[in-house]
PDB file of N, CA and C in Angstrom:
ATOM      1  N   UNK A   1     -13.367  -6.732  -4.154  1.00  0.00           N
ATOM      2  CA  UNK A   1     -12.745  -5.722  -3.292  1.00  0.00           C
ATOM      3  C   UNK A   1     -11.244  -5.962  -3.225  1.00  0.00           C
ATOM      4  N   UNK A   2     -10.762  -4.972  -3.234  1.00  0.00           N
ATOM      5  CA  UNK A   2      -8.928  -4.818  -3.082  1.00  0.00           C
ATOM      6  C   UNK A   2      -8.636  -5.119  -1.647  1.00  0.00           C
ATOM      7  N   UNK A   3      -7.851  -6.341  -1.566  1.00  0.00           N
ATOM      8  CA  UNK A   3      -7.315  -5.874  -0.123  1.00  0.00           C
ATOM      9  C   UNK A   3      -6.031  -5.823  -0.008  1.00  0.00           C
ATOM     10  N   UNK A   4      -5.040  -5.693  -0.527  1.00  0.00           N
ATOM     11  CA  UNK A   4      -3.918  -5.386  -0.841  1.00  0.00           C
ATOM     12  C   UNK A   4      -3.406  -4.474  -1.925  1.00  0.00           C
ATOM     13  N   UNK A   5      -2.502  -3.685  -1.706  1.00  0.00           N
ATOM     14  CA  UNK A   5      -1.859  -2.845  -3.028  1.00  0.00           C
ATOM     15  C   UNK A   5      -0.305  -2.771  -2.835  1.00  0.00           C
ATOM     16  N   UNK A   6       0.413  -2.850  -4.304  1.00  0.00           N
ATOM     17  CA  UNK A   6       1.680  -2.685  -4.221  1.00  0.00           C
ATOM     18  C   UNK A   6       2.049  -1.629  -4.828  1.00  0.00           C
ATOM     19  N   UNK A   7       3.219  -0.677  -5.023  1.00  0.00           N
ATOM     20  CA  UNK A   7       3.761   0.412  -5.299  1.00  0.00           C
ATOM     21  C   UNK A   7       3.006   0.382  -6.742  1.00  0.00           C
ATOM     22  N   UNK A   8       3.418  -0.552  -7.650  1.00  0.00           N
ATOM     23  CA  UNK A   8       3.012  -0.121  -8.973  1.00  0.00           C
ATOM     24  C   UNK A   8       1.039  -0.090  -8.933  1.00  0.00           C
ATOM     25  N   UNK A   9       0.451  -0.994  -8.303  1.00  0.00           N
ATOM     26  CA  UNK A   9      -0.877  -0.410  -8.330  1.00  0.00           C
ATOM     27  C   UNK A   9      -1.174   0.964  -7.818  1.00  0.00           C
ATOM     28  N   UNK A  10      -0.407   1.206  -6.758  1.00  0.00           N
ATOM     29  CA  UNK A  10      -0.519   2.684  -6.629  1.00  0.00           C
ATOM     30  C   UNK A  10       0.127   3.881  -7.160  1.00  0.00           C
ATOM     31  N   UNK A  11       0.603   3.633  -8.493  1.00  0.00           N
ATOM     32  CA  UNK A  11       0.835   4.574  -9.521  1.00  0.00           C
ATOM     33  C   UNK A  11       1.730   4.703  -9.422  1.00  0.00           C
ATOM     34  N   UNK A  12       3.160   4.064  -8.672  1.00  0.00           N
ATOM     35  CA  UNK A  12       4.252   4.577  -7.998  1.00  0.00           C
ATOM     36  C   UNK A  12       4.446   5.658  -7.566  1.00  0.00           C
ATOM     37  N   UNK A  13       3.109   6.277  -6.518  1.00  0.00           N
ATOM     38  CA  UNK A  13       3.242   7.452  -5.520  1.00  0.00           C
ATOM     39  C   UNK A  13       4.418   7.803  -5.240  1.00  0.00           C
ATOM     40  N   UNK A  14       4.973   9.269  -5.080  1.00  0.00           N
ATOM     41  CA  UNK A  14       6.224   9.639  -5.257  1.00  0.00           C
ATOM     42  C   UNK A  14       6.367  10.423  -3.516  1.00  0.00           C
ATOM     43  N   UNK A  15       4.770  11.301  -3.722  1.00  0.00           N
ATOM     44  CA  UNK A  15       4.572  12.313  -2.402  1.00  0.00           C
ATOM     45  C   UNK A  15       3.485  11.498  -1.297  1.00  0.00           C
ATOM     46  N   UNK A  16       4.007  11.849  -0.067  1.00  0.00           N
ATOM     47  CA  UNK A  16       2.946  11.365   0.805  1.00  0.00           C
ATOM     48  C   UNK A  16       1.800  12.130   0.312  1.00  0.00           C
ATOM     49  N   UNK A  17       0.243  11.535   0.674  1.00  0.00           N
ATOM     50  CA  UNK A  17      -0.948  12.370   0.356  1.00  0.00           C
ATOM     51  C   UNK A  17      -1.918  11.421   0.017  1.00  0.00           C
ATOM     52  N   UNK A  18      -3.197  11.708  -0.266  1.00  0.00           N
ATOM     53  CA  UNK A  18      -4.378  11.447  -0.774  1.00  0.00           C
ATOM     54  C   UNK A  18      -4.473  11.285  -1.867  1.00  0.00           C
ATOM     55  N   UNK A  19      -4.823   9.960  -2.258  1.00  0.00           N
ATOM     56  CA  UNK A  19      -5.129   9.541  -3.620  1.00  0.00           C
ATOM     57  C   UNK A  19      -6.325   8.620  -4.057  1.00  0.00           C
ATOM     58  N   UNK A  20      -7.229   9.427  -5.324  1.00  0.00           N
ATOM     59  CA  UNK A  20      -8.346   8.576  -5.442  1.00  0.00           C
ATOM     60  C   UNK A  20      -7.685   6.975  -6.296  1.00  0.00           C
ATOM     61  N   UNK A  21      -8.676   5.750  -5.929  1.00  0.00           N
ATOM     62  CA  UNK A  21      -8.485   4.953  -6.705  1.00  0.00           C
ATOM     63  C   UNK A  21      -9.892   4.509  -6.934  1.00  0.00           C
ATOM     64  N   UNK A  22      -9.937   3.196  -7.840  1.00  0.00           N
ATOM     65  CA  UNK A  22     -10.725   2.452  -7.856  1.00  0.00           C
ATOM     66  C   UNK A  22     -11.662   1.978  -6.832  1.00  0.00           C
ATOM     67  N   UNK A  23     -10.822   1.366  -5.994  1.00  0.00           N
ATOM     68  CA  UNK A  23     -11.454   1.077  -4.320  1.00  0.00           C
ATOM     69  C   UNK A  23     -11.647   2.228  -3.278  1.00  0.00           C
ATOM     70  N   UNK A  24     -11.048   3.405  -3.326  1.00  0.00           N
ATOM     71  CA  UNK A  24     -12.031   4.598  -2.739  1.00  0.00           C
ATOM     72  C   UNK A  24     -10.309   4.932  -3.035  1.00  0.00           C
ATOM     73  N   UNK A  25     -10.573   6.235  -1.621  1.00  0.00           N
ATOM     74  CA  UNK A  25      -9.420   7.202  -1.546  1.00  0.00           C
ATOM     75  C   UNK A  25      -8.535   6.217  -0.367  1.00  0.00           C
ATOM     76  N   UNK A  26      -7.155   6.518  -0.986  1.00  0.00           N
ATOM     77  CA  UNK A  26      -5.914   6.034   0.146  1.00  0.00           C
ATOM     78  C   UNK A  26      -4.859   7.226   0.628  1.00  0.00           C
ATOM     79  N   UNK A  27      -4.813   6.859   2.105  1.00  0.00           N
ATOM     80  CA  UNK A  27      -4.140   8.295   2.166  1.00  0.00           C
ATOM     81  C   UNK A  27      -2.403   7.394   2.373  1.00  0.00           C
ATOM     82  N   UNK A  28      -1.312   7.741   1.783  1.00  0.00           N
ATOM     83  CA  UNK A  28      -0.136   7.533   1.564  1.00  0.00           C
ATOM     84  C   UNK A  28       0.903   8.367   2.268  1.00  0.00           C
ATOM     85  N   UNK A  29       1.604   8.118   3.527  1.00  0.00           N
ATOM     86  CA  UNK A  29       2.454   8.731   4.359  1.00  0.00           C
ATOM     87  C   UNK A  29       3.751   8.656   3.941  1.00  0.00           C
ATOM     88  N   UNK A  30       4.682   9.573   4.332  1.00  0.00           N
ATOM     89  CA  UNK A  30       6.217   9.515   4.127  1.00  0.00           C
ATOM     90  C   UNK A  30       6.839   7.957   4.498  1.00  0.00           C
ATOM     91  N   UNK A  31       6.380   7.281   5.922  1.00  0.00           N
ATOM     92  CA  UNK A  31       6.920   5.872   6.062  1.00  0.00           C
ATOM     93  C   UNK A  31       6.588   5.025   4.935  1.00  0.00           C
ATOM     94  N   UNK A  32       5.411   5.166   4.896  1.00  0.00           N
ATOM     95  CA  UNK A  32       5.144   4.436   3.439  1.00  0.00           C
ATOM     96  C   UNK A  32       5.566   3.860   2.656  1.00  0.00           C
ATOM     97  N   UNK A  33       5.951   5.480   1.972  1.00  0.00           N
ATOM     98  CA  UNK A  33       7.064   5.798   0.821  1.00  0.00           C
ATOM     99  C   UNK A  33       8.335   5.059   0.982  1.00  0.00           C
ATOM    100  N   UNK A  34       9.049   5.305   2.341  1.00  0.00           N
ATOM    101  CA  UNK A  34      10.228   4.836   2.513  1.00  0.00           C
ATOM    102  C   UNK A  34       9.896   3.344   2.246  1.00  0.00           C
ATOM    103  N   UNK A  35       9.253   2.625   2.838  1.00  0.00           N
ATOM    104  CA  UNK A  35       9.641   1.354   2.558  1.00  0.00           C
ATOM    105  C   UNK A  35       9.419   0.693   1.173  1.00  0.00           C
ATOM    106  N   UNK A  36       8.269   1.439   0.791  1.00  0.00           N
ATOM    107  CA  UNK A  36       8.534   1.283  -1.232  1.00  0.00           C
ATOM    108  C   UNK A  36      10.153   1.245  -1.775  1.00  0.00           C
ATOM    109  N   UNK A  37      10.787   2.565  -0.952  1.00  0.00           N
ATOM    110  CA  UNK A  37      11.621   3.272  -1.405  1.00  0.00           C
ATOM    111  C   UNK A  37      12.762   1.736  -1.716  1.00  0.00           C
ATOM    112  N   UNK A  38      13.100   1.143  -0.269  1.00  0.00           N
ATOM    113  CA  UNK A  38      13.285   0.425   0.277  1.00  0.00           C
ATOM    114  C   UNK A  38      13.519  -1.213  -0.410  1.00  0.00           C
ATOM    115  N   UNK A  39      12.027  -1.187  -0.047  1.00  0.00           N
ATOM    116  CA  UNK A  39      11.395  -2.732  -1.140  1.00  0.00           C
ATOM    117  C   UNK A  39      10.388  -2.299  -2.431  1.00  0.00           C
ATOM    118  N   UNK A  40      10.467  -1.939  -3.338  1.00  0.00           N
ATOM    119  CA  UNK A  40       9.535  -1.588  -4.480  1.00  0.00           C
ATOM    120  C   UNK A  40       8.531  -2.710  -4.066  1.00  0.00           C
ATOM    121  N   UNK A  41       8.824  -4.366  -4.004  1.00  0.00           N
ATOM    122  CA  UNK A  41       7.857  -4.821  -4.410  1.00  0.00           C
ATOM    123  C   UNK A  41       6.905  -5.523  -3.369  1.00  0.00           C
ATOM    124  N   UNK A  42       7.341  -5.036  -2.174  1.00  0.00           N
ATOM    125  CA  UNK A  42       6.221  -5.087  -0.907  1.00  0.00           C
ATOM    126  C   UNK A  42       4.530  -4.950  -1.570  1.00  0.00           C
ATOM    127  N   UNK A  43       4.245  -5.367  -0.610  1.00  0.00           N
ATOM    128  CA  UNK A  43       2.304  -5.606  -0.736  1.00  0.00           C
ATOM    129  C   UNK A  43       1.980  -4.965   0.565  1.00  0.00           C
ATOM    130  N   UNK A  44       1.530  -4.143   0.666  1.00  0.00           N
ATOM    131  CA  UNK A  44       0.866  -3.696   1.973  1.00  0.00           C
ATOM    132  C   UNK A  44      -1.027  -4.504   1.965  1.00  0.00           C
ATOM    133  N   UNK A  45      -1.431  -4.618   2.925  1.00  0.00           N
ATOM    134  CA  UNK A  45      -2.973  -4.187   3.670  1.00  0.00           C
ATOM    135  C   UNK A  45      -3.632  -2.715   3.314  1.00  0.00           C
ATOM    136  N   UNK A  46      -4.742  -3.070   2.563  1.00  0.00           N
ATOM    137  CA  UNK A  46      -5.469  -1.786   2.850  1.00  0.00           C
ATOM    138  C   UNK A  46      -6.087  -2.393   4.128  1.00  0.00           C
ATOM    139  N   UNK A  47      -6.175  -0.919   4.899  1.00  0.00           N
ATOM    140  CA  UNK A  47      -6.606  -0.874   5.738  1.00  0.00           C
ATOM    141  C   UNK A  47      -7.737   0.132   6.002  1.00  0.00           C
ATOM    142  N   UNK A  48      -9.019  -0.349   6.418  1.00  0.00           N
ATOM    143  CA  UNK A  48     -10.046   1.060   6.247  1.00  0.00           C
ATOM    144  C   UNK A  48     -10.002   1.865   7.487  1.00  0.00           C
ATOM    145  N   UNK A  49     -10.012   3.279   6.923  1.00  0.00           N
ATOM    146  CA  UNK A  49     -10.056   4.329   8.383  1.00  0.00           C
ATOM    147  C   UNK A  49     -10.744   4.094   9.009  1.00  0.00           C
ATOM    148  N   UNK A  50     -10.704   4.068  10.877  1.00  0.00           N
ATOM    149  CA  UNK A  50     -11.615   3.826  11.913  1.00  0.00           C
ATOM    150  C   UNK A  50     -12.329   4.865  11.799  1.00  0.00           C
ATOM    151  N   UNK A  51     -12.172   5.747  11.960  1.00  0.00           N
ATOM    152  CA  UNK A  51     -12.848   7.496  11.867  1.00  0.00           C
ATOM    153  C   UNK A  51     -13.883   7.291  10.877  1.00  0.00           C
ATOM    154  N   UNK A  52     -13.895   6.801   9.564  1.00  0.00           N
ATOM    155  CA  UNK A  52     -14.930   6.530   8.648  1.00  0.00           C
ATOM    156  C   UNK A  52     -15.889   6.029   8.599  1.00  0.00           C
ATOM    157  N   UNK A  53     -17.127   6.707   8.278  1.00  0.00           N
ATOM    158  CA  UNK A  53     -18.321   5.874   8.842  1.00  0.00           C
ATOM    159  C   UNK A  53     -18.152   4.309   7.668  1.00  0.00           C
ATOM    160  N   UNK A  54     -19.357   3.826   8.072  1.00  0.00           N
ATOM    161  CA  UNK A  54     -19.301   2.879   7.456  1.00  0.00           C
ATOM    162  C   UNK A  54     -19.767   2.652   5.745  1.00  0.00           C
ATOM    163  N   UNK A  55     -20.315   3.540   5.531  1.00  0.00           N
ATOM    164  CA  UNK A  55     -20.236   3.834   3.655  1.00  0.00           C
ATOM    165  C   UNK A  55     -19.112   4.017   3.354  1.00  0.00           C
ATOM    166  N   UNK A  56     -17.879   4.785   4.310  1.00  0.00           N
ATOM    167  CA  UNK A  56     -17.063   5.428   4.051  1.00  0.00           C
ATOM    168  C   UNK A  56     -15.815   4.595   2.910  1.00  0.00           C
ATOM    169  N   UNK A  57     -15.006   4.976   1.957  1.00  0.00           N
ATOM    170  CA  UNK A  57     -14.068   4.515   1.333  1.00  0.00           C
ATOM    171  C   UNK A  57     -12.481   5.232   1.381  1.00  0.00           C
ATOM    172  N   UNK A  58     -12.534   5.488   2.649  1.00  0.00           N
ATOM    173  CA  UNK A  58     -11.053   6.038   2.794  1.00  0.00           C
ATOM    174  C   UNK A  58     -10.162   4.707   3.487  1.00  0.00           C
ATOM    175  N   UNK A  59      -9.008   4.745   3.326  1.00  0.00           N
ATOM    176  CA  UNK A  59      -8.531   3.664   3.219  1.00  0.00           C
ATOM    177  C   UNK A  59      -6.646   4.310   3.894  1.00  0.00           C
ATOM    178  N   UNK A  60      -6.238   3.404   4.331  1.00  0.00           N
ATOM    179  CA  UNK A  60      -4.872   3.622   4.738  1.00  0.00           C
ATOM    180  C   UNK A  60      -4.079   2.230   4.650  1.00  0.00           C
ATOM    181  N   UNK A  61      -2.594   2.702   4.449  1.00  0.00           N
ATOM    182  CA  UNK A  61      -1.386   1.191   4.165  1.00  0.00           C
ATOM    183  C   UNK A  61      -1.491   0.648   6.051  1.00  0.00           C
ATOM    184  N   UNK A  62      -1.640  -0.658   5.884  1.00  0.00           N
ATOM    185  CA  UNK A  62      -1.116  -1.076   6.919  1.00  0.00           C
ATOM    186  C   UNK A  62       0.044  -2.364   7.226  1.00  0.00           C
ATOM    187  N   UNK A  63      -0.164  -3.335   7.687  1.00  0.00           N
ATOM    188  CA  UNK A  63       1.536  -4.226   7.989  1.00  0.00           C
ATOM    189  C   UNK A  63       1.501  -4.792   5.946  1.00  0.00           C
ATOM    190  N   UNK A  64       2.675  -4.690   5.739  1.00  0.00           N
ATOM    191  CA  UNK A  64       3.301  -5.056   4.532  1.00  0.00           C
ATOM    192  C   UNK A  64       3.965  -6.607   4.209  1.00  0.00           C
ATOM    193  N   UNK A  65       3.987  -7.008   3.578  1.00  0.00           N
ATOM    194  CA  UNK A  65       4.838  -8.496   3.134  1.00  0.00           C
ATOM    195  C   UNK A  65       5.816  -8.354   1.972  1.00  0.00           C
ATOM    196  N   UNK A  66       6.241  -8.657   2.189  1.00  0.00           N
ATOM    197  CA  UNK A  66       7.510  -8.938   0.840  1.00  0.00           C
ATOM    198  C   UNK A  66       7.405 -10.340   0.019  1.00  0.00           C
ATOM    199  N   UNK A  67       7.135 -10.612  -1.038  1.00  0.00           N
ATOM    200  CA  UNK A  67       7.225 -10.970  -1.496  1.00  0.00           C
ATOM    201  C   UNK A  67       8.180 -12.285  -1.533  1.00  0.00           C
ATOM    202  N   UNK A  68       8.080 -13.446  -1.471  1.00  0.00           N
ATOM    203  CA  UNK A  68       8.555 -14.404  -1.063  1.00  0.00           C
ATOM    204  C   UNK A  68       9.463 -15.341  -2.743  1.00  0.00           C
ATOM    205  N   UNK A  69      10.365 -15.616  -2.846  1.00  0.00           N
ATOM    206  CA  UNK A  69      10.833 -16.166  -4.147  1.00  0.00           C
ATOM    207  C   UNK A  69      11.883 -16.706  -3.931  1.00  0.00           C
ATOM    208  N   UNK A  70      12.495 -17.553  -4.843  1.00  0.00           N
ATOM    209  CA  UNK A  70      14.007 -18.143  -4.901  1.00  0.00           C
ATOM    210  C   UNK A  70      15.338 -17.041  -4.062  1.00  0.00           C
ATOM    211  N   UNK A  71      15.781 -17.764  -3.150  1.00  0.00           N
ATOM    212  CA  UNK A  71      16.817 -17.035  -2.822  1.00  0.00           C
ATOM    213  C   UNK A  71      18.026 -17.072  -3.170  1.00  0.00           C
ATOM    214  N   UNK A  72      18.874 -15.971  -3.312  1.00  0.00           N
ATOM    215  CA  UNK A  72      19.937 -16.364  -4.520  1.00  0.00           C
ATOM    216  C   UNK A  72      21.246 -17.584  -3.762  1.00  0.00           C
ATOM    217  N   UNK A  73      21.845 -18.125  -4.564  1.00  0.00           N
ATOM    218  CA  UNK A  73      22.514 -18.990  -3.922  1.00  0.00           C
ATOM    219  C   UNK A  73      22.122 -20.326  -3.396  1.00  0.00           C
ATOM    220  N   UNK A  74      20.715 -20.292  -3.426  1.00  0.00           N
ATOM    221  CA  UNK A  74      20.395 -21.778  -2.889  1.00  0.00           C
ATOM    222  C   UNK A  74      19.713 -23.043  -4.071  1.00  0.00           C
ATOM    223  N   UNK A  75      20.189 -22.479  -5.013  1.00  0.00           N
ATOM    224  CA  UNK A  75      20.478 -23.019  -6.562  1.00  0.00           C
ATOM    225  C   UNK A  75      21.530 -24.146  -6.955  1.00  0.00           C
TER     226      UNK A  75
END
């Protein structure tokens, strides 16, 4: 099971909206976007819809991480 996705697993979504994947459907909002926009290489949480029963595979972004690496200058 997926529990995380980053911009490029999600096809680099351009429009907020509904998108099928592998791990079910994710619905993708304008904030979203912005912080892709932002940080390309953030990792969000899938997060599964409360509203969804429990077969259900709809899925939403929730709190994000950035990616952690060498910081410049401390070389």
């Amino acid at each position: 099971m997926v529990d995380k996705v980053t911009w490029q697993k999600a096809g680099r979504v351009t429009e907020p909206g509904r998108y099928m994947f592998r791990f079910g459907w994710l619905t993708v909002t304008a904030d979203d976007l912005k912080v892709w926009e932002q940080f390309p290489e953030a990792i969000f949480t899938l997060v599964k819809k409360p509203d969804a029963g429990p077969d259900s595979d709809e899925y939403h972004l929730g709190l994000f991480e950035l990616p952690t690496g060498p910081s410049p200058g401390n070389g």
